[in-house]
C-alpha atoms as a PDB file:
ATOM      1  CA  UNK A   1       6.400   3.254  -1.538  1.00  0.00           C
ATOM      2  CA  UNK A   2       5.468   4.346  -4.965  1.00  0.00           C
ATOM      3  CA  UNK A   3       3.202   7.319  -5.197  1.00  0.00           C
ATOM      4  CA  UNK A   4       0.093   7.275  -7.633  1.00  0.00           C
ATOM      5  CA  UNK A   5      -0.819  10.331  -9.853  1.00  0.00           C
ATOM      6  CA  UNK A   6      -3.605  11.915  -9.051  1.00  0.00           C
ATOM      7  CA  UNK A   7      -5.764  12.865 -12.227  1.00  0.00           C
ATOM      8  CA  UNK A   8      -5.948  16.121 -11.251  1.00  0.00           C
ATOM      9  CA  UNK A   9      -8.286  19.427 -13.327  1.00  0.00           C
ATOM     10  CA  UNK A  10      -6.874  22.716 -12.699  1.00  0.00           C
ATOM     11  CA  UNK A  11      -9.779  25.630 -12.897  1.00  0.00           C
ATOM     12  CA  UNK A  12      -8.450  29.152 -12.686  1.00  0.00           C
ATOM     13  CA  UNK A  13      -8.994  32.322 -15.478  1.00  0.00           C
ATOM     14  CA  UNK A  14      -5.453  33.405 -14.600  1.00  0.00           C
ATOM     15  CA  UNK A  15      -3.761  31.349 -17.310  1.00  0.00           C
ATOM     16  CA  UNK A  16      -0.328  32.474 -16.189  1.00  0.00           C
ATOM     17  CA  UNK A  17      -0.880  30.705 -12.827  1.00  0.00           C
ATOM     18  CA  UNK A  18      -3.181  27.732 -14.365  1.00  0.00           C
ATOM     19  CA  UNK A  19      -0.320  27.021 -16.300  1.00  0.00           C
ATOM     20  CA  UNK A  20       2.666  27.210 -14.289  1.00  0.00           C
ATOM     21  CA  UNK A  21       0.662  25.677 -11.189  1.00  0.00           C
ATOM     22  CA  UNK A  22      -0.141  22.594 -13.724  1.00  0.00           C
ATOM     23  CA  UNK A  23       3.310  22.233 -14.947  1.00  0.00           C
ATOM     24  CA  UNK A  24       4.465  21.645 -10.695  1.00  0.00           C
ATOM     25  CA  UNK A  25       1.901  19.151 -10.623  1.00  0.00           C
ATOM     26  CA  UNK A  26       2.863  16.758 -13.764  1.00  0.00           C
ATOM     27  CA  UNK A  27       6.635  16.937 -12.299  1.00  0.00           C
ATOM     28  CA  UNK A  28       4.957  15.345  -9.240  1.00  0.00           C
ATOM     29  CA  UNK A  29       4.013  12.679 -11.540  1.00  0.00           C
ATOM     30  CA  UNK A  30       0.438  13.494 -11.944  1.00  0.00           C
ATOM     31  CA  UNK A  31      -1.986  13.756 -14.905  1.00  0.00           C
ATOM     32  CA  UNK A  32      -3.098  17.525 -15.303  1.00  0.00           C
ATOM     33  CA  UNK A  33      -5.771  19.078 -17.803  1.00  0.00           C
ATOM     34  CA  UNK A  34      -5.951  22.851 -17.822  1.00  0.00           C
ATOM     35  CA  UNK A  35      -9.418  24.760 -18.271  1.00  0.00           C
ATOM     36  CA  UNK A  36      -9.425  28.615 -17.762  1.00  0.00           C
ATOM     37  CA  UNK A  37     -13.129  29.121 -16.630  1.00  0.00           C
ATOM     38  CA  UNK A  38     -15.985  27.133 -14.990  1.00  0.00           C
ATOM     39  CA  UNK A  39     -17.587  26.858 -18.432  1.00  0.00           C
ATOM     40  CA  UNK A  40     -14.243  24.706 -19.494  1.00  0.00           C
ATOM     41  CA  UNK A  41     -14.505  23.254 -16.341  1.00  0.00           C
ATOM     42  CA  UNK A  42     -17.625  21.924 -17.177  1.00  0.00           C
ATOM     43  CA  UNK A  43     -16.861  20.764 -20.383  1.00  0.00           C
ATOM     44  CA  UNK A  44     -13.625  19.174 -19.997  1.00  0.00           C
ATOM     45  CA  UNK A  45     -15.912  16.860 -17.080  1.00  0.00           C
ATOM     46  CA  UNK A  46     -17.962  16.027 -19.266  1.00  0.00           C
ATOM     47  CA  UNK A  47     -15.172  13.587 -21.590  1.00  0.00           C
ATOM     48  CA  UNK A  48     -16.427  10.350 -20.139  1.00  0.00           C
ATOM     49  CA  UNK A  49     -12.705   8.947 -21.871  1.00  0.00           C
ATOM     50  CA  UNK A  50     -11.345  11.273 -19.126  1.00  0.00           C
ATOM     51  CA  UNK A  51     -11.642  10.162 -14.822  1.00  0.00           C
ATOM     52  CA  UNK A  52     -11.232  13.237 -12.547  1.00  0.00           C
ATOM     53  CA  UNK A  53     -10.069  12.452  -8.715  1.00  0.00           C
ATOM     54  CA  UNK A  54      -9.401  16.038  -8.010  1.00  0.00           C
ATOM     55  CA  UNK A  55     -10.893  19.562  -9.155  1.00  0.00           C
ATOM     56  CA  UNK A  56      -8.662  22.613  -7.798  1.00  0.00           C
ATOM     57  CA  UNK A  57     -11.020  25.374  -8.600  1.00  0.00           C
ATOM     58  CA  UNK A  58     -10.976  29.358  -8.230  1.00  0.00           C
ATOM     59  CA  UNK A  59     -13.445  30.794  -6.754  1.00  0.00           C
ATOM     60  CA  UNK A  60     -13.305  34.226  -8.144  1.00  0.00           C
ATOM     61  CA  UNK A  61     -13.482  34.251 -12.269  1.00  0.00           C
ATOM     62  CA  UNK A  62     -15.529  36.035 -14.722  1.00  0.00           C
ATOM     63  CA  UNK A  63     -19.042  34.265 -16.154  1.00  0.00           C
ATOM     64  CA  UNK A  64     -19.449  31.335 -14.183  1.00  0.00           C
ATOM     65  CA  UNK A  65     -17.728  31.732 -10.354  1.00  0.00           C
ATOM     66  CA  UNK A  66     -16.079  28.408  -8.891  1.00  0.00           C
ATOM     67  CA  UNK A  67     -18.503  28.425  -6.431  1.00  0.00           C
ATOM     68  CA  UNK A  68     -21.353  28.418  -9.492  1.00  0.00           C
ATOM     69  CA  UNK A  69     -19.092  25.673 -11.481  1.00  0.00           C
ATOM     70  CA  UNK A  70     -18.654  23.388  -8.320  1.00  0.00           C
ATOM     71  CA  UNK A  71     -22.389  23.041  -7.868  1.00  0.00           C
ATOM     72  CA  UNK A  72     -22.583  21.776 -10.983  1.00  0.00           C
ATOM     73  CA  UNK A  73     -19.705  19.499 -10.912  1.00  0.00           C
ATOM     74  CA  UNK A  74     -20.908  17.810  -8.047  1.00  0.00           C
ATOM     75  CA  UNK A  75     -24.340  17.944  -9.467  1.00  0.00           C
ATOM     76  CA  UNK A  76     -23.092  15.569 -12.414  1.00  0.00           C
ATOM     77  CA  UNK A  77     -20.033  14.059 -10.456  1.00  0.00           C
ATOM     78  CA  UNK A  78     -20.653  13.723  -7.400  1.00  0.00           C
ATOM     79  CA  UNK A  79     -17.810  11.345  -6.725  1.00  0.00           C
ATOM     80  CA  UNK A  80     -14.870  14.060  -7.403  1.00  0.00           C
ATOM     81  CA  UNK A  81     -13.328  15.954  -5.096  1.00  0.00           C
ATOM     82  CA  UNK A  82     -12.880  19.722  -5.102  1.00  0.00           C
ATOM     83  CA  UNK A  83     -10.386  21.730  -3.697  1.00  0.00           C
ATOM     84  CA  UNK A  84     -11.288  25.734  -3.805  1.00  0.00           C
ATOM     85  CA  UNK A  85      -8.167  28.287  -4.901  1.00  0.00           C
ATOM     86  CA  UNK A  86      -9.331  32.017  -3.553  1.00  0.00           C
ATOM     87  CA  UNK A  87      -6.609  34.833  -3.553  1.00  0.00           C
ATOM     88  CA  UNK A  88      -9.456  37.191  -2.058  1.00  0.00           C
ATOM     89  CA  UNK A  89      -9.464  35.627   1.482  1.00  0.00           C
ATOM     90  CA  UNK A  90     -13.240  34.983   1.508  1.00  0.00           C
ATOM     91  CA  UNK A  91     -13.862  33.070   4.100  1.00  0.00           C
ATOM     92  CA  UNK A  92     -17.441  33.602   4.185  1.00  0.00           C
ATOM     93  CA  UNK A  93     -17.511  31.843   0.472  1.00  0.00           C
ATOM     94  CA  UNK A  94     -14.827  29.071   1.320  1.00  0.00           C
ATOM     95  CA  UNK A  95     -17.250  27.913   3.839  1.00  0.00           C
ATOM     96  CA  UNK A  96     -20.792  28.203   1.132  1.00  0.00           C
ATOM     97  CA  UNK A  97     -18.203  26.181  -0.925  1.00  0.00           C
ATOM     98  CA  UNK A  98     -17.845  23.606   2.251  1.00  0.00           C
ATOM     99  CA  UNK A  99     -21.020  23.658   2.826  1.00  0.00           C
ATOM    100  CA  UNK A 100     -22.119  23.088  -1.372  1.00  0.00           C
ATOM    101  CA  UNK A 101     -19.561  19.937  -1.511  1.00  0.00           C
ATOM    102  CA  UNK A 102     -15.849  21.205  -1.915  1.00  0.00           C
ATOM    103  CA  UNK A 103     -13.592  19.066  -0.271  1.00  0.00           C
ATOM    104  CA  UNK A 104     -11.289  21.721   1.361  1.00  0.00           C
ATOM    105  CA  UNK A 105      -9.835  25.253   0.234  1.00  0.00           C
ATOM    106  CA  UNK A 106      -6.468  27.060   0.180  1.00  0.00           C
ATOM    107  CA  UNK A 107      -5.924  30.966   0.402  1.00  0.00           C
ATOM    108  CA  UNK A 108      -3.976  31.852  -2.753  1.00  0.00           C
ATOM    109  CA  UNK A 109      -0.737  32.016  -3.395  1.00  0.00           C
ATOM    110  CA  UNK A 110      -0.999  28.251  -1.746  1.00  0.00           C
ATOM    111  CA  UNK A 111       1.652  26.304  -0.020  1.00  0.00           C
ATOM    112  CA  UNK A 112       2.466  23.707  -2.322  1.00  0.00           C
ATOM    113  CA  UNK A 113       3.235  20.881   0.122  1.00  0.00           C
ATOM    114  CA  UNK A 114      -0.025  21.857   2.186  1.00  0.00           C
ATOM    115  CA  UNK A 115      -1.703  21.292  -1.598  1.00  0.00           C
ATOM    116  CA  UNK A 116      -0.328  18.049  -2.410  1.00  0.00           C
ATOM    117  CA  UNK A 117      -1.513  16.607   0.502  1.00  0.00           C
ATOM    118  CA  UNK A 118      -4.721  18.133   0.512  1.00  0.00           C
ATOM    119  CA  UNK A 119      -4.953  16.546  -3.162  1.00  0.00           C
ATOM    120  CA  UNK A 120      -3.848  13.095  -1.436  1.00  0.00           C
ATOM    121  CA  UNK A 121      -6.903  13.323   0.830  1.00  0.00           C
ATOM    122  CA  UNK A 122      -8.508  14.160  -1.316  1.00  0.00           C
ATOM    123  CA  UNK A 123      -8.130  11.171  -3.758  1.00  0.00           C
ATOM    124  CA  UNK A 124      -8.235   8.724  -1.018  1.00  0.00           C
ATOM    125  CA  UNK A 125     -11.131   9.813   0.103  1.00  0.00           C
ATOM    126  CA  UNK A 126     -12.849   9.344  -3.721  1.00  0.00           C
ATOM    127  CA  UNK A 127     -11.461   5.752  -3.872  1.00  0.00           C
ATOM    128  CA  UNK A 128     -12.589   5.206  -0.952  1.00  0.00           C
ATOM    129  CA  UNK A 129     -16.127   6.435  -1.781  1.00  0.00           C
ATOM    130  CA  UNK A 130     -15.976   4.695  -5.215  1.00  0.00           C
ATOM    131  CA  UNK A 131     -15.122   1.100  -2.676  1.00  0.00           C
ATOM    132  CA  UNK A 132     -18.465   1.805  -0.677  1.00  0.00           C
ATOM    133  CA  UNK A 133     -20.432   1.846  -4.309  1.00  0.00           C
ATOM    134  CA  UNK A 134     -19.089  -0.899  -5.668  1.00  0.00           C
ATOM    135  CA  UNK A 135     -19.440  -3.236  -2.764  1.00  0.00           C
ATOM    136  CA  UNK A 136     -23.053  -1.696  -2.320  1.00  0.00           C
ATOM    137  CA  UNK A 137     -23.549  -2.994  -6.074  1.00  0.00           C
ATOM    138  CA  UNK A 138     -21.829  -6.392  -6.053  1.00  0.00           C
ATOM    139  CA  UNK A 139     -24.664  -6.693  -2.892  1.00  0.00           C
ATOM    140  CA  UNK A 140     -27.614  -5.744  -4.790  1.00  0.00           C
ATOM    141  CA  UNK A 141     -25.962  -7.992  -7.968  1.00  0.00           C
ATOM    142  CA  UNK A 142     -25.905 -10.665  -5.723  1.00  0.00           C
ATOM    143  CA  UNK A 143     -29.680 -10.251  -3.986  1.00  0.00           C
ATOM    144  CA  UNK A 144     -30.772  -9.889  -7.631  1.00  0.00           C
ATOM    145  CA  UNK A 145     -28.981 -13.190  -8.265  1.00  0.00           C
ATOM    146  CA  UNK A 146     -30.796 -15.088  -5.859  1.00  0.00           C
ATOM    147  CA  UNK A 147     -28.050 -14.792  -3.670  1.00  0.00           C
ATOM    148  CA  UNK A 148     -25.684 -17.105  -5.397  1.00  0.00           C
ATOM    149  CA  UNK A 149     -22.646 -14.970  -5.039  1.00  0.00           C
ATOM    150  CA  UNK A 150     -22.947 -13.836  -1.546  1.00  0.00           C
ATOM    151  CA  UNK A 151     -20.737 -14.843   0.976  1.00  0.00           C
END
């Protein structure tokens, strides 16, 4: 069975890890951008040209905090899925992060394996959720039709 790539945004100010963390995940076959702060975070999102499954976001950085940034990512993108990176063991703010949207979270330096299939669930889950909209519009398209191309 072939494996997808999952289009994957890596958020963390420690470029050293950022870097090496995305270079594991592109010889997994999957498409990687880099930012180094929610503010890049933000902005790389916001490239329409560009479709985000998965966000694997730091929670500790300098200006904007992951927990800030992913707030706003799923303020404007609802529809991706967040994974939170913390190498602080704070609990207490994985679970605000839970409760604010993130999909899951991972205590720094992260298993790998445990990560790739977090990021699996993680994509299935937004395909799945992008399925439930686009039925729910091909219904409305077809009330608004008269109801010429419902079953």
């Amino acid at each position: 069975m072939t494996k997808l790539p999952i289009d994957i945004l890596v958020v963390d100010d420690e470029k050293d890890f950022a870097d090496m963390f995305s270079m594991r995940l592109k010889e997994e076959g999957h498409h990687v951008r880099v930012a180094y702060s929610g503010e890049q975070a933000l902005q790389a999102l916001s490239n329409e040209e560009e479709n985000t499954d998965v966000v694997v976001l730091d929670i500790k950085m300098p200006g904007m905090d992951g927990i800030e940034a992913l707030k706003h990512i799923k303020a404007k993108n609802p529809i991706v899925e967040i994974i939170l990176l913390t190498g602080h063991g704070t609990i207490d703010t994985a679970v605000e992060g839970l409760r604010s949207g993130a999909f899951d979270y991972l205590l720094k330096p992260a298993d790998f394996i445990q990560l790739l299939s977090k990021l699996e669930k993680a994509r299935k889950r937004k395909y799945e959720q992008e399925e439930r909209i686009r039925l729910a519009e091909a219904k409305a398209l077809g009330r608004r039709s008269g109801g010429l191309f419902l079953d």
